[in-house]
N, C-alpha and C. Protein backbone atom coordinates (compact mmCIF):
# COMPACT_ATOMS: atom_id res chain seq x y z
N UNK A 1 0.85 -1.18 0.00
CA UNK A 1 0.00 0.00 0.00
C UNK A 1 0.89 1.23 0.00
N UNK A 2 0.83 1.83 -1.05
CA UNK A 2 1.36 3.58 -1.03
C UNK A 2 0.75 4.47 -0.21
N UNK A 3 1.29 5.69 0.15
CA UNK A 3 0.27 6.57 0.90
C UNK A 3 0.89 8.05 0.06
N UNK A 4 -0.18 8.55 0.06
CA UNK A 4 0.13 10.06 -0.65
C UNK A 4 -0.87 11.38 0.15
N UNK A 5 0.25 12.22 0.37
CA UNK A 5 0.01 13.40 1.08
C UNK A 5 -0.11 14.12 -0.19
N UNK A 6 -1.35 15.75 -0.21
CA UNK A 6 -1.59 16.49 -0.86
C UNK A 6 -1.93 17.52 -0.19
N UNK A 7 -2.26 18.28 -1.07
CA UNK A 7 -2.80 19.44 -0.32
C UNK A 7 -3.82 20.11 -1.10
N UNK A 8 -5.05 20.00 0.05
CA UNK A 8 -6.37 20.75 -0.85
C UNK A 8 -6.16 22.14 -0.46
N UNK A 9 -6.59 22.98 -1.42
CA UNK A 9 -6.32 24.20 -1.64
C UNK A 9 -7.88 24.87 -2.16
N UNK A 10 -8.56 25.35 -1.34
CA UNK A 10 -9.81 26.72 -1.70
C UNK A 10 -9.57 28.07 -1.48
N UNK A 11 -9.63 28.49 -3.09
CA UNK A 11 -9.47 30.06 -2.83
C UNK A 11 -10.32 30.50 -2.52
N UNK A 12 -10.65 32.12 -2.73
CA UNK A 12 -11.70 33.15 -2.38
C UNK A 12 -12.95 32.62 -3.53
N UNK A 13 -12.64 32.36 -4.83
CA UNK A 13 -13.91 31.69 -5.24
C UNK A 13 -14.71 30.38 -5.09
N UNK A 14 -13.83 29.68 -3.70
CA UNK A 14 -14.13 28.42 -3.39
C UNK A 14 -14.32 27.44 -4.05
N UNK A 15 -13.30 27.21 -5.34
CA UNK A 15 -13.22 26.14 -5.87
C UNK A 15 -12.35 25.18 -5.05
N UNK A 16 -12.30 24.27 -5.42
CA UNK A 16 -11.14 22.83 -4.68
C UNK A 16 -10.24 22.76 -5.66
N UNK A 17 -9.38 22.62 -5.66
CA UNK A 17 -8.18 21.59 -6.28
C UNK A 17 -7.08 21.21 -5.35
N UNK A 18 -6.53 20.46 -5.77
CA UNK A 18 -5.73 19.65 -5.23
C UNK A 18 -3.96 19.36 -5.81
N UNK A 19 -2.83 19.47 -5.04
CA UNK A 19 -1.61 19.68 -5.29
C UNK A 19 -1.17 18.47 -4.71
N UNK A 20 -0.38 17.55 -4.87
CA UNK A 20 0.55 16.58 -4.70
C UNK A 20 1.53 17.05 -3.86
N UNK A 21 1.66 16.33 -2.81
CA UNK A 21 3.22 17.16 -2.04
C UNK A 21 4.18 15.81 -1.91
N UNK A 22 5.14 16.08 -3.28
CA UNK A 22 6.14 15.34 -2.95
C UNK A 22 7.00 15.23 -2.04
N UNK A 23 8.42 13.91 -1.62
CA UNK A 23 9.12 14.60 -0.43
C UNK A 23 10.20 15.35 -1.15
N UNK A 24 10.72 16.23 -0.39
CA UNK A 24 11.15 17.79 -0.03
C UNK A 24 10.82 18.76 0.16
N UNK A 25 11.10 19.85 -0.78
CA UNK A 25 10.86 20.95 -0.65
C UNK A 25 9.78 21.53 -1.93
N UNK A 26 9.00 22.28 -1.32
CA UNK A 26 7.36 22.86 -2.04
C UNK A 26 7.98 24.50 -1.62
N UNK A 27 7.62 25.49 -2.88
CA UNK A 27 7.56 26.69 -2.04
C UNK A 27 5.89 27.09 -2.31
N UNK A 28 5.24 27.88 -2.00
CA UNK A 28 3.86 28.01 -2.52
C UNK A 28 3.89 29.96 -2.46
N UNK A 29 3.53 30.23 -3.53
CA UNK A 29 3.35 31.76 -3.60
C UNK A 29 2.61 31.87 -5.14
N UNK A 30 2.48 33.24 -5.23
CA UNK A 30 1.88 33.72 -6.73
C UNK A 30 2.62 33.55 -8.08
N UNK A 31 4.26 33.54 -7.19
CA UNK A 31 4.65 33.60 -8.80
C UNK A 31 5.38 32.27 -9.14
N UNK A 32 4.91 32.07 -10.79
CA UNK A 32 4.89 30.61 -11.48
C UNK A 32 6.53 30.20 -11.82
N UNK A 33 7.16 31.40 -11.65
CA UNK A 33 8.80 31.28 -11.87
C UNK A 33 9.24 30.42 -10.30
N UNK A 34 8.70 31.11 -9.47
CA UNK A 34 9.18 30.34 -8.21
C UNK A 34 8.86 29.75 -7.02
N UNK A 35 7.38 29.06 -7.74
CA UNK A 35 6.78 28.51 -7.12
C UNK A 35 6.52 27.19 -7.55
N UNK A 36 6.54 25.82 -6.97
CA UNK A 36 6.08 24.63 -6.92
C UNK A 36 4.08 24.90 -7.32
N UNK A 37 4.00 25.32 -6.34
CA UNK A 37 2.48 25.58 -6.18
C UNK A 37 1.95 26.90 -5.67
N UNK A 38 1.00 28.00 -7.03
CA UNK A 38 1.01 28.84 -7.41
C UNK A 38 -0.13 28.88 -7.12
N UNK A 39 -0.77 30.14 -6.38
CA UNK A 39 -2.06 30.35 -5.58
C UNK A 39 -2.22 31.98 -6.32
N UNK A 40 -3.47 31.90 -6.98
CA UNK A 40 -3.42 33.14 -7.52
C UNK A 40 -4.57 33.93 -6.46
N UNK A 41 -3.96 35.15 -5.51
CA UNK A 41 -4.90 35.50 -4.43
C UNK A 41 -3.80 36.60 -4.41
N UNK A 42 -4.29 37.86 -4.24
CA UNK A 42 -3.51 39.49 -4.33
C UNK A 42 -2.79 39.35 -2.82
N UNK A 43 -3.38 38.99 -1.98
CA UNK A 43 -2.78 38.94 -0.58
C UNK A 43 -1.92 37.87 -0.20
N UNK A 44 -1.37 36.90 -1.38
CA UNK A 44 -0.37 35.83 -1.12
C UNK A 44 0.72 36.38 -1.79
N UNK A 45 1.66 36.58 -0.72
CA UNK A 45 3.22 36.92 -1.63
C UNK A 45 3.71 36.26 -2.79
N UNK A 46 4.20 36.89 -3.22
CA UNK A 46 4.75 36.21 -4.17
C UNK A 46 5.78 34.76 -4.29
N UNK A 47 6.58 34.86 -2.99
CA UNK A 47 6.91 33.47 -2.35
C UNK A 47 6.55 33.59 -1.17
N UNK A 48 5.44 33.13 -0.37
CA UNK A 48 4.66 33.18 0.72
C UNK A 48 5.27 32.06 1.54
N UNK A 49 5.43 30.81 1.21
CA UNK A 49 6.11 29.86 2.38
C UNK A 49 6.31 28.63 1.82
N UNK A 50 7.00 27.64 2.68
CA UNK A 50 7.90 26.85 2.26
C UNK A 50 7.07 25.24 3.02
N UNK A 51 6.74 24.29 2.15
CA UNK A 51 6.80 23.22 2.50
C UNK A 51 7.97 22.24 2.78
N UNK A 52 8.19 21.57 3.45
CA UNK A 52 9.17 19.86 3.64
C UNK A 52 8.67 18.93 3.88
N UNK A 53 8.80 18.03 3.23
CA UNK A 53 8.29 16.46 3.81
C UNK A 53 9.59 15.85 3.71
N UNK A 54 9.85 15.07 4.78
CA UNK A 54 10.85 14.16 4.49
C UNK A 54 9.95 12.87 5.30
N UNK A 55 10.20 11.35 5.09
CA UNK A 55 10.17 10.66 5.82
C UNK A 55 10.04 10.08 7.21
N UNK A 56 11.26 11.14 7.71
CA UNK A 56 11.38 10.69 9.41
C UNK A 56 10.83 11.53 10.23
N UNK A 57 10.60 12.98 9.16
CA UNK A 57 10.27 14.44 10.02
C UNK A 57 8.88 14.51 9.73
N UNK A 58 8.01 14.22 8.87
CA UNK A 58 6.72 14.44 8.23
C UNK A 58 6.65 15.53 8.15
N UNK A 59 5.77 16.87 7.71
CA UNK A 59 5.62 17.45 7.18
C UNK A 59 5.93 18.88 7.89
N UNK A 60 6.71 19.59 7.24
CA UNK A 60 7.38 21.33 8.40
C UNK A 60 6.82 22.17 7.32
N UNK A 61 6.09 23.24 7.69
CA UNK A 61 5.81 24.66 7.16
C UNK A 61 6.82 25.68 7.64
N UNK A 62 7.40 26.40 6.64
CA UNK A 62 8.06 27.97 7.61
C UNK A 62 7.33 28.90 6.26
N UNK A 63 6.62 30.13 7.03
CA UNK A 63 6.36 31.20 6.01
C UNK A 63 7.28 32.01 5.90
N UNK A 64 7.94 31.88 5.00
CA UNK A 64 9.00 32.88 4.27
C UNK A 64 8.91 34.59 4.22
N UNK A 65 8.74 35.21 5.59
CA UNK A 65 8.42 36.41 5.74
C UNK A 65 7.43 37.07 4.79
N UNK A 66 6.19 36.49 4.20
CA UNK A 66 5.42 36.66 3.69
C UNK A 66 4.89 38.37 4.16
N UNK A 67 4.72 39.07 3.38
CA UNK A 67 3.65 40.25 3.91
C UNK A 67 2.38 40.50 4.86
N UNK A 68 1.94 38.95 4.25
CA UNK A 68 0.56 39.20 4.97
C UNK A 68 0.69 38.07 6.24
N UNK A 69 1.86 37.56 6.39
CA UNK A 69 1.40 36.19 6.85
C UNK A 69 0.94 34.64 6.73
N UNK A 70 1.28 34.22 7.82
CA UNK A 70 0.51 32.80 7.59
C UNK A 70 0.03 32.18 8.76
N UNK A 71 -1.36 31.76 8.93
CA UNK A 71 -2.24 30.97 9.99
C UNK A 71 -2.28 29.80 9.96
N UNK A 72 -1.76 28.83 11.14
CA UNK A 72 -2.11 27.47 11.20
C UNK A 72 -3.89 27.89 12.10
N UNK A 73 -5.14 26.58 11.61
CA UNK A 73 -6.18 26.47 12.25
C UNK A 73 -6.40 28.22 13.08
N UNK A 74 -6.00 29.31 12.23
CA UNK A 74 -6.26 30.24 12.89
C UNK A 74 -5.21 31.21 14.03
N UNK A 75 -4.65 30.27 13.41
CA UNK A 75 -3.12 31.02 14.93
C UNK A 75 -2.33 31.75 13.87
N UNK A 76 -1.43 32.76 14.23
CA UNK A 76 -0.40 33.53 12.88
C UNK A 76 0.96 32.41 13.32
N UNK A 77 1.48 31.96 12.68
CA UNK A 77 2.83 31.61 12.86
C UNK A 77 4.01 32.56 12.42
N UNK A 78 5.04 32.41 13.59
CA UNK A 78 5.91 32.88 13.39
C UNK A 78 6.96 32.92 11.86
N UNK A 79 7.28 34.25 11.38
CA UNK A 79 7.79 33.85 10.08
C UNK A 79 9.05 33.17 10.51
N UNK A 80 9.69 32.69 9.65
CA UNK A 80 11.14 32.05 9.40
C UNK A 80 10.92 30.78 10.59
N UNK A 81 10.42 30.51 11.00
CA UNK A 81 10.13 29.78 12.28
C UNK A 81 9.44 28.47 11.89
N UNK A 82 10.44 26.87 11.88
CA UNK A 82 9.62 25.76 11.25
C UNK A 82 8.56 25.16 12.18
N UNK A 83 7.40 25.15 11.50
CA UNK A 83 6.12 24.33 12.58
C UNK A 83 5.66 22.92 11.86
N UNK A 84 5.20 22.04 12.58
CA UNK A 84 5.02 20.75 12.14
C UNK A 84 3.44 20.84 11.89
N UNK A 85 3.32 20.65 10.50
CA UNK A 85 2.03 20.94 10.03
C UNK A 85 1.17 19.30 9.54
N UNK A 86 0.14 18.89 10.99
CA UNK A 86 -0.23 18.00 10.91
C UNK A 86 -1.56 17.56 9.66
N UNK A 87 -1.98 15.88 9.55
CA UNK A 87 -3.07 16.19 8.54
C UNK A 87 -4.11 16.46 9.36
N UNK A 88 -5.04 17.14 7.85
CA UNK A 88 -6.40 17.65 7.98
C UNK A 88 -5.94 19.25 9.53
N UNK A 89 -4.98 19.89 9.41
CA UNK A 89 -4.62 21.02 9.33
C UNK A 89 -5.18 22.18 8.57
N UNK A 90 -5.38 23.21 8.95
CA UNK A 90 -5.68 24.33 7.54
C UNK A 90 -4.82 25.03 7.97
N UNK A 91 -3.73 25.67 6.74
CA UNK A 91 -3.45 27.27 6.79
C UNK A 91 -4.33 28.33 5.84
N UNK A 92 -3.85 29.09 6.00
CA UNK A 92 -4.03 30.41 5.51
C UNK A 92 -3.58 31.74 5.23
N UNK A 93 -3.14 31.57 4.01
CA UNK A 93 -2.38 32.47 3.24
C UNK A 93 -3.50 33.26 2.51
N UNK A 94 -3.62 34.48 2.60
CA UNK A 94 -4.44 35.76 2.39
C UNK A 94 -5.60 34.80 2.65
N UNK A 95 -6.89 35.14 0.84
CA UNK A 95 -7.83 34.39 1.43
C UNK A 95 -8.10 33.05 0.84
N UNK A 96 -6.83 32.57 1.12
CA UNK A 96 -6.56 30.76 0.42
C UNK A 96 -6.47 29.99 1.64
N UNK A 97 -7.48 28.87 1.48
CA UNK A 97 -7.16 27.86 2.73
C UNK A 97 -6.33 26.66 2.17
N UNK A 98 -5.61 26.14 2.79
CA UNK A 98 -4.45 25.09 2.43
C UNK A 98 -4.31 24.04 3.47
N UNK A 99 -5.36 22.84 3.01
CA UNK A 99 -5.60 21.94 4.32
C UNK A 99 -4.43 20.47 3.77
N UNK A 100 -4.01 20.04 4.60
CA UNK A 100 -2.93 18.77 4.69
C UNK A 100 -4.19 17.21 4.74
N UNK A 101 -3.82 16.81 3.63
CA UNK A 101 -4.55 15.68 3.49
C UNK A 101 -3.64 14.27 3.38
N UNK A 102 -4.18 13.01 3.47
CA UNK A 102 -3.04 11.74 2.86
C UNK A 102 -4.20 10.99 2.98
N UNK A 103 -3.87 10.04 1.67
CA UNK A 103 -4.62 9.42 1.22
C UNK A 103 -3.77 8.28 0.64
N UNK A 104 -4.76 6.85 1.66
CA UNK A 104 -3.80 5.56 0.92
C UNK A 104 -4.47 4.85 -0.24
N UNK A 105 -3.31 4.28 -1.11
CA UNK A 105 -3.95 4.08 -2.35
C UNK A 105 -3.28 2.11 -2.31
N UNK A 106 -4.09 1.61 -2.66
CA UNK A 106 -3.38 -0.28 -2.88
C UNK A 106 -2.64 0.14 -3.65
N UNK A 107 -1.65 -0.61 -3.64
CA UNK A 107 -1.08 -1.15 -4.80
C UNK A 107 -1.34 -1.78 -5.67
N UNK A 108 -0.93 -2.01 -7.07
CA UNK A 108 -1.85 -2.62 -7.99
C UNK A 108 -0.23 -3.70 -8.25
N UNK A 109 -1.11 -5.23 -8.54
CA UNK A 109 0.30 -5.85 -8.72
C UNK A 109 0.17 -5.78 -10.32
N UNK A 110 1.06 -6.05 -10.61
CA UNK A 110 2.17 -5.92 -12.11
C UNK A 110 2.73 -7.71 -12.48
């Protein structure tokens, strides 16, 4: 059995989609040059903050001194400051929610 972490993502027009979070490093902001995953919302910096997944650590957020900030479940987190961002989590970057999901999938034999 595989397991795959993503991340659902609703903007201000409350659509859903959904981003894959491979392991390492994710940055998430507006712009498509330097971002993994590109949130189009006027109040998300342009590189707003930084995902990690590794294996042994599971999953660290740091917001990259963003302008506006970033909220775990409503709290501001400290910028530059790594927090362990559990599933079914929400942040919030301007007015984008960014919830931590994983989802196991069988394996299919071959």
């Amino acid at each position: 059995m595989s397991c795959a972490f993503y991340i659902e993502i609703v903007g201000q027009d409350s659509i859903v989609r959904r981003a894959a979070l491979p392991e390492g490093r994710v940055v998430v902001g507006r712009s498509p040059a330097s971002c993994q995953v590109v949130v189009d919302d006027g109040r998300v910096s342009r590189v707003h903050l930084q995902i990690a997944r590794a294996p042994d650590h599971g999953v660290i957020v740091m917001d990259l001194h963003s302008a506006n900030g970033t909220r775990l479940d409503g709290r501001p987190i400290p910028p530059g400051k790594p927090i362990h961002w559990l599933r079914d989590q929400t942040l919030t970057i301007g007015g984008t929610r960014l919830t931590l999901r994983y989802h196991a999938q069988k394996d299919e034999a071959t």
